[in-house]
C-alpha atoms as a PDB file:
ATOM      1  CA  UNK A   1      61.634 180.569  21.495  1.00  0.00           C
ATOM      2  CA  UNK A   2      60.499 183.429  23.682  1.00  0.00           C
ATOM      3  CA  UNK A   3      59.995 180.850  26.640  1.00  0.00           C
ATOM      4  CA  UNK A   4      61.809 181.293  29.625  1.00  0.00           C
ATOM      5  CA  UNK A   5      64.700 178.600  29.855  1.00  0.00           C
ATOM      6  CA  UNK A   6      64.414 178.420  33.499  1.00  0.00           C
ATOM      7  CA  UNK A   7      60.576 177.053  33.473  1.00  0.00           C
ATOM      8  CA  UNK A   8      59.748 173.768  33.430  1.00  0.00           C
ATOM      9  CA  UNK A   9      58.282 172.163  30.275  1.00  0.00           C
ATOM     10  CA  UNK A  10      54.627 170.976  30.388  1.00  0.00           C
ATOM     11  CA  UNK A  11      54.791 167.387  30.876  1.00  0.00           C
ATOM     12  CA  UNK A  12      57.840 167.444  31.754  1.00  0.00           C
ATOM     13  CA  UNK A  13      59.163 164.561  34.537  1.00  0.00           C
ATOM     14  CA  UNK A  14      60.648 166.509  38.073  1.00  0.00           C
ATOM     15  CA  UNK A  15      64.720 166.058  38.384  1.00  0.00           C
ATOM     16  CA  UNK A  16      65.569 163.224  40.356  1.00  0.00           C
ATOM     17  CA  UNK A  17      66.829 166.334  43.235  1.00  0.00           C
ATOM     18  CA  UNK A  18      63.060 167.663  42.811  1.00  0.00           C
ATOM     19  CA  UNK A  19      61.623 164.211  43.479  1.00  0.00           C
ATOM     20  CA  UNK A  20      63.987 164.108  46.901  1.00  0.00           C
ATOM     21  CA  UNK A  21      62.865 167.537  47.964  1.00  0.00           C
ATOM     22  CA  UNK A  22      59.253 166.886  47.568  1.00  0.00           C
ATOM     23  CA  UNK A  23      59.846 163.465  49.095  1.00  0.00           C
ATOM     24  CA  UNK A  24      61.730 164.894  52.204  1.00  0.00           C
ATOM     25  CA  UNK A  25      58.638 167.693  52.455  1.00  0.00           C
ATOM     26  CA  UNK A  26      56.422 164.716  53.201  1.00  0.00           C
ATOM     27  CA  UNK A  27      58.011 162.692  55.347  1.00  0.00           C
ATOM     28  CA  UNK A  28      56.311 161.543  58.008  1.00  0.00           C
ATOM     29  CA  UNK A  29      56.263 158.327  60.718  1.00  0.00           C
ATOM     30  CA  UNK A  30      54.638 156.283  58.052  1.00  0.00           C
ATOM     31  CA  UNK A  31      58.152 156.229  55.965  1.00  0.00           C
ATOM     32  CA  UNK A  32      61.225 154.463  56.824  1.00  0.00           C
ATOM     33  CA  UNK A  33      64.544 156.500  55.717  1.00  0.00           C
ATOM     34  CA  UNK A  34      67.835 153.430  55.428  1.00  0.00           C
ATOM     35  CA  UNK A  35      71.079 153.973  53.635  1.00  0.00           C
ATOM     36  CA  UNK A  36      71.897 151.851  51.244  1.00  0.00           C
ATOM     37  CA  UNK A  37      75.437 150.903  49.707  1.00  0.00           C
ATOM     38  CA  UNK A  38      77.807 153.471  47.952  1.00  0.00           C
ATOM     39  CA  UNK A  39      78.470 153.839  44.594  1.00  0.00           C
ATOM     40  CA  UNK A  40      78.996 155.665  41.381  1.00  0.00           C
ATOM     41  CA  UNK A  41      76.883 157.902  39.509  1.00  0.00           C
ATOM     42  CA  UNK A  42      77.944 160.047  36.714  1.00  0.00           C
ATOM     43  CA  UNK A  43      81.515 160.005  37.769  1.00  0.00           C
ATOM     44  CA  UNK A  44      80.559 160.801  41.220  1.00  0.00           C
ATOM     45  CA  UNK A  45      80.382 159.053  44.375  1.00  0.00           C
ATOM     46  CA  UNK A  46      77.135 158.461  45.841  1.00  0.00           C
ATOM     47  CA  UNK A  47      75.157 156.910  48.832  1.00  0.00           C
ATOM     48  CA  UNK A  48      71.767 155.912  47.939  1.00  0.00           C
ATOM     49  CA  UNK A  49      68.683 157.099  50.625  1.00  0.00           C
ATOM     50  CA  UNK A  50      66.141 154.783  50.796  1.00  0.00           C
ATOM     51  CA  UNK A  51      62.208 155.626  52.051  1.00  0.00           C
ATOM     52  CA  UNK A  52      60.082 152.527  52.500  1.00  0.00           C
ATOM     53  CA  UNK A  53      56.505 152.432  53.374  1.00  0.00           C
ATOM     54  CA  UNK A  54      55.750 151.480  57.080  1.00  0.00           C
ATOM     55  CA  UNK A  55      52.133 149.946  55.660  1.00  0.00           C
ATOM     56  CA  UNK A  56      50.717 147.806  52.738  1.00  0.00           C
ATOM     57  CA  UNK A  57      48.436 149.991  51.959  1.00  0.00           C
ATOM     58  CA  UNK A  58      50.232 151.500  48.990  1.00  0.00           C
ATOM     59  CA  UNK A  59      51.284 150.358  45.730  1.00  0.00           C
ATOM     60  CA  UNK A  60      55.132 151.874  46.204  1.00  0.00           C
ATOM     61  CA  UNK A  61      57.355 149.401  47.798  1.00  0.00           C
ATOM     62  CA  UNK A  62      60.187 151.915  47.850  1.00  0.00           C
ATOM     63  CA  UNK A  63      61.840 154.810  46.507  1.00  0.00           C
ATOM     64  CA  UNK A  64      65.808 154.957  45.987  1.00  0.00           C
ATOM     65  CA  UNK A  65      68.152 157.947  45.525  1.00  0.00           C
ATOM     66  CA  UNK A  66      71.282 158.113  44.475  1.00  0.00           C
ATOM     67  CA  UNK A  67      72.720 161.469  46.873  1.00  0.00           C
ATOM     68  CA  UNK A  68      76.181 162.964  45.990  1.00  0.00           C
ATOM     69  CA  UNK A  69      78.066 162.666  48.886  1.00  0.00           C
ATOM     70  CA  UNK A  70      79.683 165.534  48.303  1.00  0.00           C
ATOM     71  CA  UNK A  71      77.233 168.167  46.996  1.00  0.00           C
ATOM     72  CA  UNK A  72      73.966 166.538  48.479  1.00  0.00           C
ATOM     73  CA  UNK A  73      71.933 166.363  45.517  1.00  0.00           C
ATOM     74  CA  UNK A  74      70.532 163.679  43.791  1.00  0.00           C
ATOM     75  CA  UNK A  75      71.702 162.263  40.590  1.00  0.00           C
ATOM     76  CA  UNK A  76      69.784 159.591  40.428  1.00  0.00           C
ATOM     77  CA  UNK A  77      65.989 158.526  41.491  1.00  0.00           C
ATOM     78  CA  UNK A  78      64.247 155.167  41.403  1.00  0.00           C
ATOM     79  CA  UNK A  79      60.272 153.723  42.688  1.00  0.00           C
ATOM     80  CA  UNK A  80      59.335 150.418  43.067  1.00  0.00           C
ATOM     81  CA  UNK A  81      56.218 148.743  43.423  1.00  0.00           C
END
């Protein structure tokens, strides 16, 4: 009420297409980018993009997204430890 619609909520978790952008800002050598296997999200086909660590020293074994191959964006976002 009052609040602009388009601002994000305090607290609230980035889109799984926000956590790719940021992601993709930061890449660097120390991140291995695969692709995974296609498949279905929402109705849509998808290929996942994987980044992987190069090092141990981390606690994130790897992060997964689930990219529309048609539109680009992400519909789906996943880390491991």
């Amino acid at each position: 009420y009052g609040r602009d619609a388009t601002a994000p909520r305090p607290g609230a978790l980035p889109t799984p297409d926000e956590m790719l952008d940021q992601a993709l800002d930061r890449l660097d050598d120390s991140t291995e980018v695969t692709v995974g296997t296609d498949a279905r999200v929402a109705g849509r086909e998808v290929y996942e993009l994987i980044l992987t660590p190069r090092t141990d020293d981390t606690l994130v074994g790897d992060v997964r997204f689930a990219v529309d191959g048609e539109t680009g964006v992400a519909l789906a976002a996943s880390v491991s430890a």
